[in-house]
Protein backbone atom coordinates (compact mmCIF):
# COMPACT_ATOMS: atom_id res chain seq x y z
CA UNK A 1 124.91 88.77 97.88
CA UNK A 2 126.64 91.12 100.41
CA UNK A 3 127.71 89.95 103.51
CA UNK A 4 125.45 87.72 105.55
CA UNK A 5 126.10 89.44 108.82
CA UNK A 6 123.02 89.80 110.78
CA UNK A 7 123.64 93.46 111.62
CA UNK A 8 123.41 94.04 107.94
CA UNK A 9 121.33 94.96 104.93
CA UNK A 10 121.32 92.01 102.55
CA UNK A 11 120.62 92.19 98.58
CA UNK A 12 120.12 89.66 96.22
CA UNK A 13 121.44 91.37 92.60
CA UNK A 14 120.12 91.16 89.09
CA UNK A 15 122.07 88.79 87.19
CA UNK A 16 121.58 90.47 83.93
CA UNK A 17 122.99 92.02 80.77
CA UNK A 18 122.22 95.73 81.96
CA UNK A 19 124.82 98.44 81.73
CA UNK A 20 127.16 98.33 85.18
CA UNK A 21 125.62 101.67 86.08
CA UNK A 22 122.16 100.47 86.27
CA UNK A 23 122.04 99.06 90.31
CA UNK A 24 119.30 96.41 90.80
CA UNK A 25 118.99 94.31 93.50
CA UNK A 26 116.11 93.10 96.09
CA UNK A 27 116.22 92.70 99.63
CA UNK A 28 116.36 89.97 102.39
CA UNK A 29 114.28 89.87 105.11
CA UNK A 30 117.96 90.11 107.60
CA UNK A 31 119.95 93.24 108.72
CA UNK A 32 116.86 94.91 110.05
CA UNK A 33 114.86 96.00 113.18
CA UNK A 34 111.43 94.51 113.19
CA UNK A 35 110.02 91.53 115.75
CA UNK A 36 108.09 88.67 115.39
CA UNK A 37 106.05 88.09 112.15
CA UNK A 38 108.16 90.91 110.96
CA UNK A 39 111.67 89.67 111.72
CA UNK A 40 113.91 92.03 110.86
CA UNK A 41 114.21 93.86 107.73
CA UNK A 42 110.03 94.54 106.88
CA UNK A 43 110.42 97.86 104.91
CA UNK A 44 105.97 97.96 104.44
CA UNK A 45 104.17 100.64 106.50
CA UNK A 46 100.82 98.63 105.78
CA UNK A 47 101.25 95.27 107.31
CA UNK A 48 100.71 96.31 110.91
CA UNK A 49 104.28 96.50 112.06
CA UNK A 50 105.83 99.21 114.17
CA UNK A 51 105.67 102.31 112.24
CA UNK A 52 108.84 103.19 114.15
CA UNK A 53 110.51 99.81 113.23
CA UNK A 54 110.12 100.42 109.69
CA UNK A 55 111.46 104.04 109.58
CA UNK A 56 114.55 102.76 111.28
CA UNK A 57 114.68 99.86 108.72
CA UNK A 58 114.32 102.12 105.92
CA UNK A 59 116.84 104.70 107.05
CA UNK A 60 119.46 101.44 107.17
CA UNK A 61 118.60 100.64 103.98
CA UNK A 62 119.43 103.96 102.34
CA UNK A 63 122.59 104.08 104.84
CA UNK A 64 123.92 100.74 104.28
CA UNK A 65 123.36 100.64 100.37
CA UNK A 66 124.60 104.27 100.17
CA UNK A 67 121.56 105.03 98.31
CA UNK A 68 121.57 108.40 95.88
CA UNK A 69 118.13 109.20 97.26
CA UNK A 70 114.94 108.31 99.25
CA UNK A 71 113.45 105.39 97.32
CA UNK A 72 109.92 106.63 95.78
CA UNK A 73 107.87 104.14 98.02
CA UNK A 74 104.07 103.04 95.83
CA UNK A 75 101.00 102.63 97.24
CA UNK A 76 100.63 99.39 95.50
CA UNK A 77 97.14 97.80 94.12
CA UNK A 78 97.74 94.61 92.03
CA UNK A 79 96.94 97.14 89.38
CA UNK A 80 98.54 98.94 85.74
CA UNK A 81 99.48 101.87 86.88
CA UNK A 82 103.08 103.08 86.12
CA UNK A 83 104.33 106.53 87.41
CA UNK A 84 107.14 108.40 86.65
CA UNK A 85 109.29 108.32 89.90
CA UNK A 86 110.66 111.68 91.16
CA UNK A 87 110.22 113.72 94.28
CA UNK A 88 106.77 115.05 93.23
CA UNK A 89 105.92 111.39 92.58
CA UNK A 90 106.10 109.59 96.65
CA UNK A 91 102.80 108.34 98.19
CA UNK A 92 101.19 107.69 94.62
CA UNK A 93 98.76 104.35 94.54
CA UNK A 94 100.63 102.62 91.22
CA UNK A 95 101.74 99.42 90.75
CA UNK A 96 105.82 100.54 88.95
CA UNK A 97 107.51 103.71 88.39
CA UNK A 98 110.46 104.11 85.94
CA UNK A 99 112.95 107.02 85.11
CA UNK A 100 115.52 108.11 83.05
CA UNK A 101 117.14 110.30 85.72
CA UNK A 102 120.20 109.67 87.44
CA UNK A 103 120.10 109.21 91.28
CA UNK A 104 115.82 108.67 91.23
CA UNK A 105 115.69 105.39 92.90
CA UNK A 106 112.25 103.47 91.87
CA UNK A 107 111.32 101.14 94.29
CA UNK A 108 108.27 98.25 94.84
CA UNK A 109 107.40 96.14 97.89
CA UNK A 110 107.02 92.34 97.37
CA UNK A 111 106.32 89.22 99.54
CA UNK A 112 105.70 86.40 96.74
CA UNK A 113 105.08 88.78 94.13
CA UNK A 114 107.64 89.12 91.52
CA UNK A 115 109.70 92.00 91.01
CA UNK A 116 110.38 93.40 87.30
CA UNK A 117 113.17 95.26 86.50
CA UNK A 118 113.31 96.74 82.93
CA UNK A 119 116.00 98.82 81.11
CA UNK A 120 117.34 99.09 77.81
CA UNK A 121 120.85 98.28 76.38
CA UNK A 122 121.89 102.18 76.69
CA UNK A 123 121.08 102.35 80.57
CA UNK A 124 119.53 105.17 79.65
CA UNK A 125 115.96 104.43 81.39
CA UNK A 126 115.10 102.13 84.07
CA UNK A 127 111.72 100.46 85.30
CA UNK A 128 110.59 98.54 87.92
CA UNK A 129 107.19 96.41 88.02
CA UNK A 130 105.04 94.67 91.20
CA UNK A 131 103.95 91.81 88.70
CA UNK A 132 101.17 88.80 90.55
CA UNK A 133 99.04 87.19 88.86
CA UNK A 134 96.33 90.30 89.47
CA UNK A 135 98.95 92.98 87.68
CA UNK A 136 99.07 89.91 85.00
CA UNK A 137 95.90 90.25 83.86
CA UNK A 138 95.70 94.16 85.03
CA UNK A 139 98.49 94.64 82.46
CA UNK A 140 101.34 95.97 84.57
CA UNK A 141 104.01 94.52 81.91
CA UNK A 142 102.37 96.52 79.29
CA UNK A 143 102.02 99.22 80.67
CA UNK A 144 105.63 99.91 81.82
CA UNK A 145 106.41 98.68 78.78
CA UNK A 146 104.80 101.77 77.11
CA UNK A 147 106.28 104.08 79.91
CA UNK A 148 109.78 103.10 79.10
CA UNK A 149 109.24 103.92 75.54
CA UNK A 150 112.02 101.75 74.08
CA UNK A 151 111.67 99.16 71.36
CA UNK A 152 111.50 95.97 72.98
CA UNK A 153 114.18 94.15 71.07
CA UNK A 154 116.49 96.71 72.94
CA UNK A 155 115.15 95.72 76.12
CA UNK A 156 116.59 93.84 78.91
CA UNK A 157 114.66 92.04 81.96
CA UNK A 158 115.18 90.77 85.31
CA UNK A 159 112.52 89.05 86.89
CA UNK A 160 113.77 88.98 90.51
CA UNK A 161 112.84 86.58 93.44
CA UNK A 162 109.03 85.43 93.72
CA UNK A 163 106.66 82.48 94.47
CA UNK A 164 107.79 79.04 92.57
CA UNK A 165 106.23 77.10 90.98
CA UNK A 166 105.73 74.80 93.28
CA UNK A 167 104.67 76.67 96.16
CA UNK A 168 101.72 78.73 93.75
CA UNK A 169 98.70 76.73 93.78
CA UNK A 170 95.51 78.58 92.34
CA UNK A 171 92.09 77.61 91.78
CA UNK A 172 90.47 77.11 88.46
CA UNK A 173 88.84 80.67 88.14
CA UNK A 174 92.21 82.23 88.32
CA UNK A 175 93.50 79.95 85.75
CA UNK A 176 90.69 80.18 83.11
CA UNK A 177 91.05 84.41 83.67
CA UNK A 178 94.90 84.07 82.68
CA UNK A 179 94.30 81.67 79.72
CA UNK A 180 91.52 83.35 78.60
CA UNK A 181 93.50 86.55 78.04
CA UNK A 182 96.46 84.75 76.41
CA UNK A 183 96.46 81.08 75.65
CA UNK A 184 100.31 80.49 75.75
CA UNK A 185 99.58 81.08 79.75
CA UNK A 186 98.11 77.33 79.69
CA UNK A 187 101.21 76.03 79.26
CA UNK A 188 102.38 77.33 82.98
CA UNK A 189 99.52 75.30 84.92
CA UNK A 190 100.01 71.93 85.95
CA UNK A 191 96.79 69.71 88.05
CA UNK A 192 97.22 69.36 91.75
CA UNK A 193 95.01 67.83 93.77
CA UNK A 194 91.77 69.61 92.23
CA UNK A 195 93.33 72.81 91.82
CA UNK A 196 96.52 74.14 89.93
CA UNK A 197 100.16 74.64 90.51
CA UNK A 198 101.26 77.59 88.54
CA UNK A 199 104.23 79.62 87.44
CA UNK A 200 104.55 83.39 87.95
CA UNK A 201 107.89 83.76 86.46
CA UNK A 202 106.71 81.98 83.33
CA UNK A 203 103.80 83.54 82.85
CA UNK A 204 105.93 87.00 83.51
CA UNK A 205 108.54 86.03 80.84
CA UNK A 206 105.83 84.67 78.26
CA UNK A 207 104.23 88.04 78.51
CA UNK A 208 107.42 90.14 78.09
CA UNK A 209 108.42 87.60 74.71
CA UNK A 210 104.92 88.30 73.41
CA UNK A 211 105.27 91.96 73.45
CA UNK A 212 108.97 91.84 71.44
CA UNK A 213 111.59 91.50 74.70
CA UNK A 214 114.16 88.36 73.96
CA UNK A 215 116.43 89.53 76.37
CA UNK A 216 114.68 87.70 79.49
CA UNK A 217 116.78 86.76 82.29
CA UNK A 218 114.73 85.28 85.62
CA UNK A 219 116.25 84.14 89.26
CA UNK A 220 115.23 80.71 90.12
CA UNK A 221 114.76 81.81 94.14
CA UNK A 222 111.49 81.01 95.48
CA UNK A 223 110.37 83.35 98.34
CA UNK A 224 108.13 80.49 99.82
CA UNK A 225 110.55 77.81 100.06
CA UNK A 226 113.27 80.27 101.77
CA UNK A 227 111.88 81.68 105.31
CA UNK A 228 115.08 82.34 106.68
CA UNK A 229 115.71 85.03 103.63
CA UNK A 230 112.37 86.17 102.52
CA UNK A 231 108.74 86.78 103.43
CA UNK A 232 106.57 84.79 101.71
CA UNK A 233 102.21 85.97 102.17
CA UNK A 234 101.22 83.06 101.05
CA UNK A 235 103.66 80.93 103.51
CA UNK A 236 102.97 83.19 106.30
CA UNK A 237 100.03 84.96 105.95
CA UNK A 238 101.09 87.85 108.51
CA UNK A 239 104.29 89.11 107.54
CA UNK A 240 106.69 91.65 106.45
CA UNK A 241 107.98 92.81 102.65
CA UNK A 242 111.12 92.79 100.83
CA UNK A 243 112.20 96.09 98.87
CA UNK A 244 113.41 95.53 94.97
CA UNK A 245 115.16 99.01 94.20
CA UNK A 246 116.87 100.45 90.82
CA UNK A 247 118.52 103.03 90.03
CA UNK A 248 120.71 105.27 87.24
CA UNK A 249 124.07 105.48 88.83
């Protein structure tokens, strides 16, 4: 992590096999401008903060992590849709972007959602998913798996900070829906007190195995269980977002 100043921008990195000119990373909630529910670094313009807050939050992001460009902000859904990020590509409603340009910084919003970062051995493309358990069953994975066009075996994955397992409890319906659609999913569900506790992250890397990736690598922060350093929607209800950004250096 950088440094842990409060004045400052804060990442959390991908700790993966990718080429050192792929940069991955995910925010902190620290180092920004926002009050209250929103405290400091909320970089959403739909959760009812101060639109002015979070233009000054996202002009320290780019300024602090020297960014190569604006980040290509979604309009995000829960849903499949994968765009390719460029300038022609901001405001789109999609739920990942990916590129194979250098500089084009693709970028999702998350508050217990997980963040997927994709590239292959060469660095020669990156991608970058909004995966819950909605984009599960939309089939966000597959999807960007198409758009990055690489054979999965030469694939490499990052699935960045999200919900735990412990902190994810769903009801049945949502459970039977991700079963249904692929078995192997049962195996991430465990009974709590009439309902389920379930696990994103599994579920995420189970779906990225199926379709050929090996190379799966997956952070063991839980948003919920850390308020001081992320914002968790399902802790908080009312609250900010995190940015996960990547880029071709």
């Amino acid at each position: 992590m950088l440094s842990n100043e409060k004045t400052n921008v804060i990442v959390n990195r991908a700790q993966w096999s990718a080429p050192s000119h792929v940069k991955a990373m995910t925010t902190l909630r620290t180092g920004g401008t926002s009050k209250n529910s929103f405290d400091s670094l909320n970089l959403a313009t739909h959760v009812g903060d101060d639109p002015i807050a979070v233009e000054k939050n996202r002009i320290r992001l780019k300024e602090q992590l020297m960014l190569p460009s604006e980040p290509i902000w979604l309009h995000q859904i829960h849903g499949r849709k994968v765009i390719r990020a460029g300038p022609s590509a901001r405001d789109n409603t999609a739920d990942g972007s990916y590129t194979r340009e250098q500089g084009v910084v693709c970028a999702i919003l998350t508050a217990d959602c997980m963040p997927l970062f994709l590239t292959d051995r060469f660095g020669g493309v990156v991608c970058l998913l909004h995966v819950g358990w909605r984009g599960l069953l939309a089939g966000v994975i597959e999807s960007g798996l198409v758009a990055v066009g690489s054979i999965p075996r030469e694939l490499s994955a990052w699935i960045g900070p999200g919900i735990g397992r412990d902190a994810f409890v769903v009801g049945d319906e949502v459970r039977q829906k991700l079963i249904r659609q692929f078995s192997i999913h049962s195996q991430a569900f465990e009974k709590y007190n009439g309902k389920w506790i379930a696990d994103l992250g599994q579920m995420v890397e189970e779906r990225l195995q199926l379709a050929g990736v090996t190379d799966v690598q997956r952070s063991e922060i839980c948003t919920s269980k850390n308020p001081s350093a992320f914002f968790s929607y399902r802790r908080d209800g009312l609250c900010g977002r995190m940015a996960s950004l990547i880029w071709l250096d």
